[in-house]
C-alpha atoms as a PDB file:
ATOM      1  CA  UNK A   1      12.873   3.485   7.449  1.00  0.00           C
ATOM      2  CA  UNK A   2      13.317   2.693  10.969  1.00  0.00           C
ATOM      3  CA  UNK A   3      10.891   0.484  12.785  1.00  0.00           C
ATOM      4  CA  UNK A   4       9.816   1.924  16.069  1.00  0.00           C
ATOM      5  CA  UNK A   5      10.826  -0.337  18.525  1.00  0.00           C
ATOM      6  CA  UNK A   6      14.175  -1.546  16.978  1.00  0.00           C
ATOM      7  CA  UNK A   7      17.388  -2.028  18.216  1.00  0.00           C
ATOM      8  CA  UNK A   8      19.494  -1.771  15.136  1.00  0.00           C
ATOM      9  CA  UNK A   9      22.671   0.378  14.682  1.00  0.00           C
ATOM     10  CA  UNK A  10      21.367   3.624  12.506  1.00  0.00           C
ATOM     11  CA  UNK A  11      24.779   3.849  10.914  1.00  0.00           C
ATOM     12  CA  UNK A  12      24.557  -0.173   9.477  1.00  0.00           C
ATOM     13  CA  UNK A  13      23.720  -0.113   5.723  1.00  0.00           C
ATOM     14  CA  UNK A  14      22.550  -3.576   5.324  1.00  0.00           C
ATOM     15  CA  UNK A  15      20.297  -5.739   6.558  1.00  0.00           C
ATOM     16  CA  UNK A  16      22.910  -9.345   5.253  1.00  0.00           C
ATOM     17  CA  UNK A  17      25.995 -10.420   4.082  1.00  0.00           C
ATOM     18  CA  UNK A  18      26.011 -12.965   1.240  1.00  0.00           C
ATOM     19  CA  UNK A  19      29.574 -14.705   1.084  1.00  0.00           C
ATOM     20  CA  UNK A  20      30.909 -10.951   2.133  1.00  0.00           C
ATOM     21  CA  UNK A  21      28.456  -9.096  -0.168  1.00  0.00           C
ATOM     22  CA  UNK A  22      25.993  -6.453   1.268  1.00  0.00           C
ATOM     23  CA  UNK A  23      22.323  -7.188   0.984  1.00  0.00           C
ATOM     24  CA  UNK A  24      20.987  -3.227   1.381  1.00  0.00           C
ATOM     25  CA  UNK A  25      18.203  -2.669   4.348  1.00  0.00           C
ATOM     26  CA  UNK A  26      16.542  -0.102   1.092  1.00  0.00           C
ATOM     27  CA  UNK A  27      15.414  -3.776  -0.091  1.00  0.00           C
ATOM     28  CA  UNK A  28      13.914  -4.528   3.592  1.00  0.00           C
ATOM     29  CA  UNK A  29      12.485  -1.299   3.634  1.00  0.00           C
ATOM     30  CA  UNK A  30      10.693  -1.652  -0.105  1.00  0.00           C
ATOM     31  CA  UNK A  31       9.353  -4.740   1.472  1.00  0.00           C
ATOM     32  CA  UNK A  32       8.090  -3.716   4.801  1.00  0.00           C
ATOM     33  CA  UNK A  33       6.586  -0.618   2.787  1.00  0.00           C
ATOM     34  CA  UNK A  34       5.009  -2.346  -0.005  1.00  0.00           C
ATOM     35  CA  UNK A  35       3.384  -5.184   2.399  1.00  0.00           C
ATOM     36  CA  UNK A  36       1.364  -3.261   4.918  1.00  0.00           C
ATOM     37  CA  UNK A  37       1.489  -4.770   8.929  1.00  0.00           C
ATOM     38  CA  UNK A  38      -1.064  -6.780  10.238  1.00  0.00           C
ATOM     39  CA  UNK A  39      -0.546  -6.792  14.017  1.00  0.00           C
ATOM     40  CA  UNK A  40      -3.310  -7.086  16.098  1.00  0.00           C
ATOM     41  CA  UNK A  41      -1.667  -5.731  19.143  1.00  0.00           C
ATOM     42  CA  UNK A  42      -2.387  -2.433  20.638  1.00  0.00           C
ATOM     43  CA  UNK A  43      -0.015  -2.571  23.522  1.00  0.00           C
ATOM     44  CA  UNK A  44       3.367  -0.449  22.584  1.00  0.00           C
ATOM     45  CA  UNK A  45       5.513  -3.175  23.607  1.00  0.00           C
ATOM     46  CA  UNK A  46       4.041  -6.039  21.883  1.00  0.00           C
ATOM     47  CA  UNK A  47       3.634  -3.749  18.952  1.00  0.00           C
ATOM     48  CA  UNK A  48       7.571  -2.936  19.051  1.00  0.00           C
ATOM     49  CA  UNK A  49       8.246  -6.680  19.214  1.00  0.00           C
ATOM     50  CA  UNK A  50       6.201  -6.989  16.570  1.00  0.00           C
ATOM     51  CA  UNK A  51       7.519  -4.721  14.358  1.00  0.00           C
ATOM     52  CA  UNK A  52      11.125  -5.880  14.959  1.00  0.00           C
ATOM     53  CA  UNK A  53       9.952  -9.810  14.093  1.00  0.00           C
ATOM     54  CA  UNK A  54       8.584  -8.110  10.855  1.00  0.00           C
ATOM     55  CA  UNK A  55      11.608  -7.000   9.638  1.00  0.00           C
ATOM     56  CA  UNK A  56      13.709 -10.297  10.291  1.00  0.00           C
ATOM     57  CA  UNK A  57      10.532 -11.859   8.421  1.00  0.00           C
ATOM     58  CA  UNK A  58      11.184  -9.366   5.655  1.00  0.00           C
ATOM     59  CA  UNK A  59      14.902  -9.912   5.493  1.00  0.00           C
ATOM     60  CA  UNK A  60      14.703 -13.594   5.137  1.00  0.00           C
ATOM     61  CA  UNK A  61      12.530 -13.232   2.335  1.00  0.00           C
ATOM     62  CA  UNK A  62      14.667 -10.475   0.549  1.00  0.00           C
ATOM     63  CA  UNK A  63      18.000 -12.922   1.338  1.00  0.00           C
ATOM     64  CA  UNK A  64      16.401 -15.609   0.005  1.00  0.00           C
ATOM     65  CA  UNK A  65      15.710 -13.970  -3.493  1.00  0.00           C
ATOM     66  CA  UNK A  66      19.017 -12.707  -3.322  1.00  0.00           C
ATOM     67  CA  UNK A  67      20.398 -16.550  -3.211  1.00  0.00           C
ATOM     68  CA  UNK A  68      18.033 -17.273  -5.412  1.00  0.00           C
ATOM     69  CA  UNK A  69      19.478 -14.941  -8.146  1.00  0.00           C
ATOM     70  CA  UNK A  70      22.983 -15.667  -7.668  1.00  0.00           C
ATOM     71  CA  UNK A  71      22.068 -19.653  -8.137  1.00  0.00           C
ATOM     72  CA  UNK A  72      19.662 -18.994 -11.054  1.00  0.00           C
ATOM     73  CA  UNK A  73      22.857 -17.435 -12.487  1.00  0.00           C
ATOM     74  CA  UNK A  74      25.163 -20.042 -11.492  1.00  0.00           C
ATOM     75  CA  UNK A  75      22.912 -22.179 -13.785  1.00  0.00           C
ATOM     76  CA  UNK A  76      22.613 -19.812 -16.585  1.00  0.00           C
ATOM     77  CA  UNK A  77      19.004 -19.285 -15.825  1.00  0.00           C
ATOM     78  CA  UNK A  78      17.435 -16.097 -16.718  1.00  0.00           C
ATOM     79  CA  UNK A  79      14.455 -15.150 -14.788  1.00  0.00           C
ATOM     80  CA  UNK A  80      13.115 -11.207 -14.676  1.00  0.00           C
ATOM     81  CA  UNK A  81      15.172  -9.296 -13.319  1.00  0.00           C
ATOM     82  CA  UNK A  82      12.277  -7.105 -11.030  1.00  0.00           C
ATOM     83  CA  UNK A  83      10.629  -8.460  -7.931  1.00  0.00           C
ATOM     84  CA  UNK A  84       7.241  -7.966  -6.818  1.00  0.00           C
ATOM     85  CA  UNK A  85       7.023  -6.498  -2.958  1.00  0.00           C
ATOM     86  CA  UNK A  86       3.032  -6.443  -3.643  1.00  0.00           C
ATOM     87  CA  UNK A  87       2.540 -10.424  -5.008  1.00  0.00           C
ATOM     88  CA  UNK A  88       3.229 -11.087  -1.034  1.00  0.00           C
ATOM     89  CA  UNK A  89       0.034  -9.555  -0.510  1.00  0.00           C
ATOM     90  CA  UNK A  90      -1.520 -12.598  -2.120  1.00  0.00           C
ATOM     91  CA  UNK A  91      -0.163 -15.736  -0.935  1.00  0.00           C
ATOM     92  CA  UNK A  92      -2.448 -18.499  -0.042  1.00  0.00           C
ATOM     93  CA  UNK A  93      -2.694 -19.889   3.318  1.00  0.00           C
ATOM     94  CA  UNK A  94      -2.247 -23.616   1.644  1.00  0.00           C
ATOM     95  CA  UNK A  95       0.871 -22.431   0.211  1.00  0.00           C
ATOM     96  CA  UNK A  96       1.864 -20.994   3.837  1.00  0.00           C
ATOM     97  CA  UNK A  97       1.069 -24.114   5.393  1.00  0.00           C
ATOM     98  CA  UNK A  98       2.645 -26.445   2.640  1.00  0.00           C
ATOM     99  CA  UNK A  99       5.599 -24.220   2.699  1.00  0.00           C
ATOM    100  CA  UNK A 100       5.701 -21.944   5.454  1.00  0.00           C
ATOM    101  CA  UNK A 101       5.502 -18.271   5.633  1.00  0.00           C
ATOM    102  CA  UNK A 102       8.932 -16.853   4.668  1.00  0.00           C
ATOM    103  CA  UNK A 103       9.486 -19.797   1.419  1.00  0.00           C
ATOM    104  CA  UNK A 104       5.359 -19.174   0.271  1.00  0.00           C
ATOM    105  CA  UNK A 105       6.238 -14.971   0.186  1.00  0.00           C
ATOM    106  CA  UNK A 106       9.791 -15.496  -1.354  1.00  0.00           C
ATOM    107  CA  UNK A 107       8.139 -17.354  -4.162  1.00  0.00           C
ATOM    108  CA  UNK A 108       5.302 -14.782  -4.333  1.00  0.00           C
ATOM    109  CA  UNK A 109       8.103 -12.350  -4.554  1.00  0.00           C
ATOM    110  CA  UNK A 110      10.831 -13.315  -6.075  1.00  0.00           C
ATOM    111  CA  UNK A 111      10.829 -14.515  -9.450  1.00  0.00           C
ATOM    112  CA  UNK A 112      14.703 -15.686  -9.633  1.00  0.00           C
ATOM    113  CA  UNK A 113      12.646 -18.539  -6.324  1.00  0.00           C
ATOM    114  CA  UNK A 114       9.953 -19.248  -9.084  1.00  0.00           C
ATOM    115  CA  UNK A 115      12.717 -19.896 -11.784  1.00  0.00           C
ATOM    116  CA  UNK A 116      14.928 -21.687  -9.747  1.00  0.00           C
ATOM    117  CA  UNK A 117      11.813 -24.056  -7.993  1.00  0.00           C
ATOM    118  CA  UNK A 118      10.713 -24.775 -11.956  1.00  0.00           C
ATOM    119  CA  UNK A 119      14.119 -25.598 -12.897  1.00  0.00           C
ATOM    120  CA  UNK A 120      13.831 -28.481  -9.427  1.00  0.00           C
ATOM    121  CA  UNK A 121      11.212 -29.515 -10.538  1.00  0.00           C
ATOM    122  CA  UNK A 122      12.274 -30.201 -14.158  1.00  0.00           C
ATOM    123  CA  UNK A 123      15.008 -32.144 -12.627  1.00  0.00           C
ATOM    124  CA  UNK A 124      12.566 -34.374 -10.834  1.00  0.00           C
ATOM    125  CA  UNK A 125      12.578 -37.955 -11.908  1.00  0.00           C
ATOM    126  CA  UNK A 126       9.724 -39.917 -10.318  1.00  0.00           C
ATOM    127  CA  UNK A 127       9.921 -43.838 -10.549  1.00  0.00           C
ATOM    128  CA  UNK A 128       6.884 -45.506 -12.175  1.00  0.00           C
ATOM    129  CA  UNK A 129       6.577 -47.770  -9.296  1.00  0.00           C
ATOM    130  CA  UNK A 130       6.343 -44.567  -7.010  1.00  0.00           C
ATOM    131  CA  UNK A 131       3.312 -43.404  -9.101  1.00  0.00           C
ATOM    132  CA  UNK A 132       1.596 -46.845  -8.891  1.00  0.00           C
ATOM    133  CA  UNK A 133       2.106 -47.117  -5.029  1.00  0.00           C
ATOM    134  CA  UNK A 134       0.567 -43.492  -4.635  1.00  0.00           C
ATOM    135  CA  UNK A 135      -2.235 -44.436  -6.922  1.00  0.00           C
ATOM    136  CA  UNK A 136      -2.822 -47.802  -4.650  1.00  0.00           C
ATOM    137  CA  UNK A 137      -2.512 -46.041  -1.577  1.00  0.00           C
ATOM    138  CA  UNK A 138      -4.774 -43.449  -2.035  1.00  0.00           C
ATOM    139  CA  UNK A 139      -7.843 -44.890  -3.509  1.00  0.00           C
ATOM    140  CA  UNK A 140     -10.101 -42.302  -2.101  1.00  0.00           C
ATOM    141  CA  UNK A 141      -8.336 -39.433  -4.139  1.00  0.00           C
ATOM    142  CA  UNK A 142      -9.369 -41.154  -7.489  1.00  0.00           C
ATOM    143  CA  UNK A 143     -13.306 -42.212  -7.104  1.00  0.00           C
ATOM    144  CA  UNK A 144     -15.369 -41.084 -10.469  1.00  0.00           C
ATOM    145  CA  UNK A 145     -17.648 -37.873 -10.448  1.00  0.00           C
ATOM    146  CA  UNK A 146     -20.578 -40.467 -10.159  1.00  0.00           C
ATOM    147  CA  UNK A 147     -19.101 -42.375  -7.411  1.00  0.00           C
ATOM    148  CA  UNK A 148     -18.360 -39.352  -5.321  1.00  0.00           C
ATOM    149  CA  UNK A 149     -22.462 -38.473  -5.478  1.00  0.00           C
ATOM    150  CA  UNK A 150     -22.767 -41.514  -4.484  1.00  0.00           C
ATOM    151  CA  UNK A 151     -21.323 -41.765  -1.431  1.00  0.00           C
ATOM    152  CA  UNK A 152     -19.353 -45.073  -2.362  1.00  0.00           C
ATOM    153  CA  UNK A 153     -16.951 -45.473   0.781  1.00  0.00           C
ATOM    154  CA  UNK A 154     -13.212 -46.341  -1.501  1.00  0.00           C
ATOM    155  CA  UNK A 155     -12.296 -48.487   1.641  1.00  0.00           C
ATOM    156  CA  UNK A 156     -15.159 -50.894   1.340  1.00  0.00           C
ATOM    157  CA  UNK A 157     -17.460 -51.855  -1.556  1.00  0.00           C
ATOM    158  CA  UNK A 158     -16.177 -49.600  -4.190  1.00  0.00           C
ATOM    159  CA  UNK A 159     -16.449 -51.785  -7.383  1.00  0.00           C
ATOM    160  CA  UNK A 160     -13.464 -51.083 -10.072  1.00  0.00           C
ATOM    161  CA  UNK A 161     -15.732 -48.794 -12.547  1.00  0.00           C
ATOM    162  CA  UNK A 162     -16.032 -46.136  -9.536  1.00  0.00           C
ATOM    163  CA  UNK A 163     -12.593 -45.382  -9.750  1.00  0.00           C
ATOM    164  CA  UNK A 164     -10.329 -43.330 -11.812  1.00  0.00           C
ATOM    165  CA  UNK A 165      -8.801 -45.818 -14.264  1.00  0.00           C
ATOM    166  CA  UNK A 166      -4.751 -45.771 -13.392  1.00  0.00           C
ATOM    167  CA  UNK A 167      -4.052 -44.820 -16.812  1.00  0.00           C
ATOM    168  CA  UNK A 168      -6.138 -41.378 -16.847  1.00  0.00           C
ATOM    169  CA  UNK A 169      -4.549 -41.042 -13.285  1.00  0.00           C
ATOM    170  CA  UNK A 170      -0.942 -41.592 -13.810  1.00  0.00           C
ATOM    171  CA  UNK A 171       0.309 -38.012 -15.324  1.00  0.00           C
ATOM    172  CA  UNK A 172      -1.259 -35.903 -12.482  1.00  0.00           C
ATOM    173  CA  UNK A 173       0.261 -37.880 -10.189  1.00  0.00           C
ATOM    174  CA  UNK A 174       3.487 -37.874 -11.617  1.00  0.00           C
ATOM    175  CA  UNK A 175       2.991 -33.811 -11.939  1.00  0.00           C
ATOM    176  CA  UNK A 176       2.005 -33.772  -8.114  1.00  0.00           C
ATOM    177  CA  UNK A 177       5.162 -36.020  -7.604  1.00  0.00           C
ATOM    178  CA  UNK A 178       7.231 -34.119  -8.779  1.00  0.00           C
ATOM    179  CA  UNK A 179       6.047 -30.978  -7.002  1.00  0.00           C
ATOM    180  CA  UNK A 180       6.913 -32.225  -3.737  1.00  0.00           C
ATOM    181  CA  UNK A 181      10.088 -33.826  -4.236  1.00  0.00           C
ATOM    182  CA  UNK A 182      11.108 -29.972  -6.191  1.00  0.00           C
ATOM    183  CA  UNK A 183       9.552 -28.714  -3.149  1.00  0.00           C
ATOM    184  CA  UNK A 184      12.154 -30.840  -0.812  1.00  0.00           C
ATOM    185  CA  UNK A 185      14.836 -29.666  -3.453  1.00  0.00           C
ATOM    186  CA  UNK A 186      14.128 -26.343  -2.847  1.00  0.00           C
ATOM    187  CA  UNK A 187      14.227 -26.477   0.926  1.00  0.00           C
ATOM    188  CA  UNK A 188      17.635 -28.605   0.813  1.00  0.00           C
ATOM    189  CA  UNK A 189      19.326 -25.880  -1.184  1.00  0.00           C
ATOM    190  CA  UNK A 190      18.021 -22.806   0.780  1.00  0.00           C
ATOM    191  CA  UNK A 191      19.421 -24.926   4.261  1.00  0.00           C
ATOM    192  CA  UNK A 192      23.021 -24.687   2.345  1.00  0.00           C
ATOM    193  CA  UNK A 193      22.928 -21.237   0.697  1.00  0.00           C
ATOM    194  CA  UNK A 194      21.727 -19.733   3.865  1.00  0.00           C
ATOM    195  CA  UNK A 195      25.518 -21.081   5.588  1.00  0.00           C
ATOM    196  CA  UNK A 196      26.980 -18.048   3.579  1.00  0.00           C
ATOM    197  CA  UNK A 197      24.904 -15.392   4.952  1.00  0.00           C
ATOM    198  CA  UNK A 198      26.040 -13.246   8.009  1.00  0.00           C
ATOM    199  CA  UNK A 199      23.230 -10.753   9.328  1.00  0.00           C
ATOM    200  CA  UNK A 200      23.305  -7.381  10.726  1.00  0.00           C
ATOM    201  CA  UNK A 201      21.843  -6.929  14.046  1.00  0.00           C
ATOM    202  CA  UNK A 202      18.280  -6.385  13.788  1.00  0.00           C
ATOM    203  CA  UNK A 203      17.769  -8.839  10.874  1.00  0.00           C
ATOM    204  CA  UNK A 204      18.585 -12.273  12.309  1.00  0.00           C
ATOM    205  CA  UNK A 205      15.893 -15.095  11.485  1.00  0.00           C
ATOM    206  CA  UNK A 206      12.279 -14.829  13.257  1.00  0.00           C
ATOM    207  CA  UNK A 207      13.604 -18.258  15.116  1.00  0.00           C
ATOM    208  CA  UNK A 208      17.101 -17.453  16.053  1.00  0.00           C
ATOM    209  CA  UNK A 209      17.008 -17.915  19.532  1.00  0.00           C
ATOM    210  CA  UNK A 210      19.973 -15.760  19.902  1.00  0.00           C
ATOM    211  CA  UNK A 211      17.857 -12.744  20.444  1.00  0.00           C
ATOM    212  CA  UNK A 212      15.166 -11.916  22.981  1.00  0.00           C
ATOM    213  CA  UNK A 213      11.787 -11.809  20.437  1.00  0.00           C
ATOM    214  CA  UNK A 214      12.392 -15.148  18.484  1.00  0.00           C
ATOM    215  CA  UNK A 215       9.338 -17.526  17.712  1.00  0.00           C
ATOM    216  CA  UNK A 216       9.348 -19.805  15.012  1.00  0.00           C
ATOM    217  CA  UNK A 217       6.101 -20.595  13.336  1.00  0.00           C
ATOM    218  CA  UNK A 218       4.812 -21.679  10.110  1.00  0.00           C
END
């Protein structure tokens, strides 16, 4: 497949190079088939620029399962082997803001990102006094059903019965913890494995301000 609009060489095979390994553009191609457009634009130009920002969208997401796979087995982990082009259909727009388009889809995706993110998160180690501070901090997020109908303002009046007692609270927190900092993880690693790729013209990052249609967005 061929977007309309694009400038890419018809006679280049893949869309990346991973440490000198070819990343096929049939993977790009599942992807842009299985996970219909949504461009609003009706004016050629804007939909050819559109188009071509689609596939660099697609290819970061493909890339970044194929890292994924190769650290999963670096670690002897053994996620499924198949990837789902349609699970990008349903990614949540708090996971897109949290994470940002291309990292939300990959882990819709790509279930070597899912395996890898759990295994972060595992390694997570969250200091008690980290969990206290949050709980402190945050009063608001732990008010009792009954307090909450009740309009008591956490801030100002709350007595200690309308909250959460810190011992009921501390595990979620931990668990929400825990996701963030495997979230940070996850980001940290994808900034280093992404210094071995090398991509084929056509398929640079949405950002890369190296060619004429880059935006970068979340």
């Amino acid at each position: 497949m061929r977007e309309h609009g694009s400038h890419e060489p018809a006679h280049v095979e893949h869309a990346a190079l991973v440490h000198g390994e070819a990343v096929p553009r049939s993977r790009v191609d599942a992807l842009l088939t299985a996970v219909p457009a949504r461009d609003r634009e009706t004016r050629p130009e804007a939909l050819a620029r559109a188009g071509r920002q689609r596939r660099r969208w697609a290819t970061q997401v493909v890339v970044t399962d194929e890292l994924a796979r190769r650290t999963c087995a670096e670690r002897g982990l053994a996620p499924p082997d198949e990837v789902s082009p349609s699970r990008v259909l349903a990614v949540a727009g708090t996971d897109v803001a949290d994470l940002g388009s291309i990292v939300a889809a990959t882990l819709a995706h790509s279930p070597a990102a899912r395996a890898l993110l759990a295994e972060l998160e595992r390694e997570q180690e969250v200091p008690e006094a980290a969990v206290r501070d949050y709980y402190d901090r945050n009063p608001d997020r732990f008010l009792t059903p009954e307090a909450l109908r009740q309009g008591v303002d956490p801030f100002g009046g709350a007595a200690p019965e309308d909250f959460l007692p810190y011992g009921r609270a501390r595990a979620g927190i931990a668990r929400e913890l825990r996701r963030v900092a495997a979230q940070r993880a996850f980001f940290d690693w994808l900034d280093r494995a992404r210094a071995g790729v090398v991509y084929a013209a056509g398929h640079e990052h949405p950002g890369d301000p190296s060619h004429p249609d880059h935006e970068h967005r979340h």
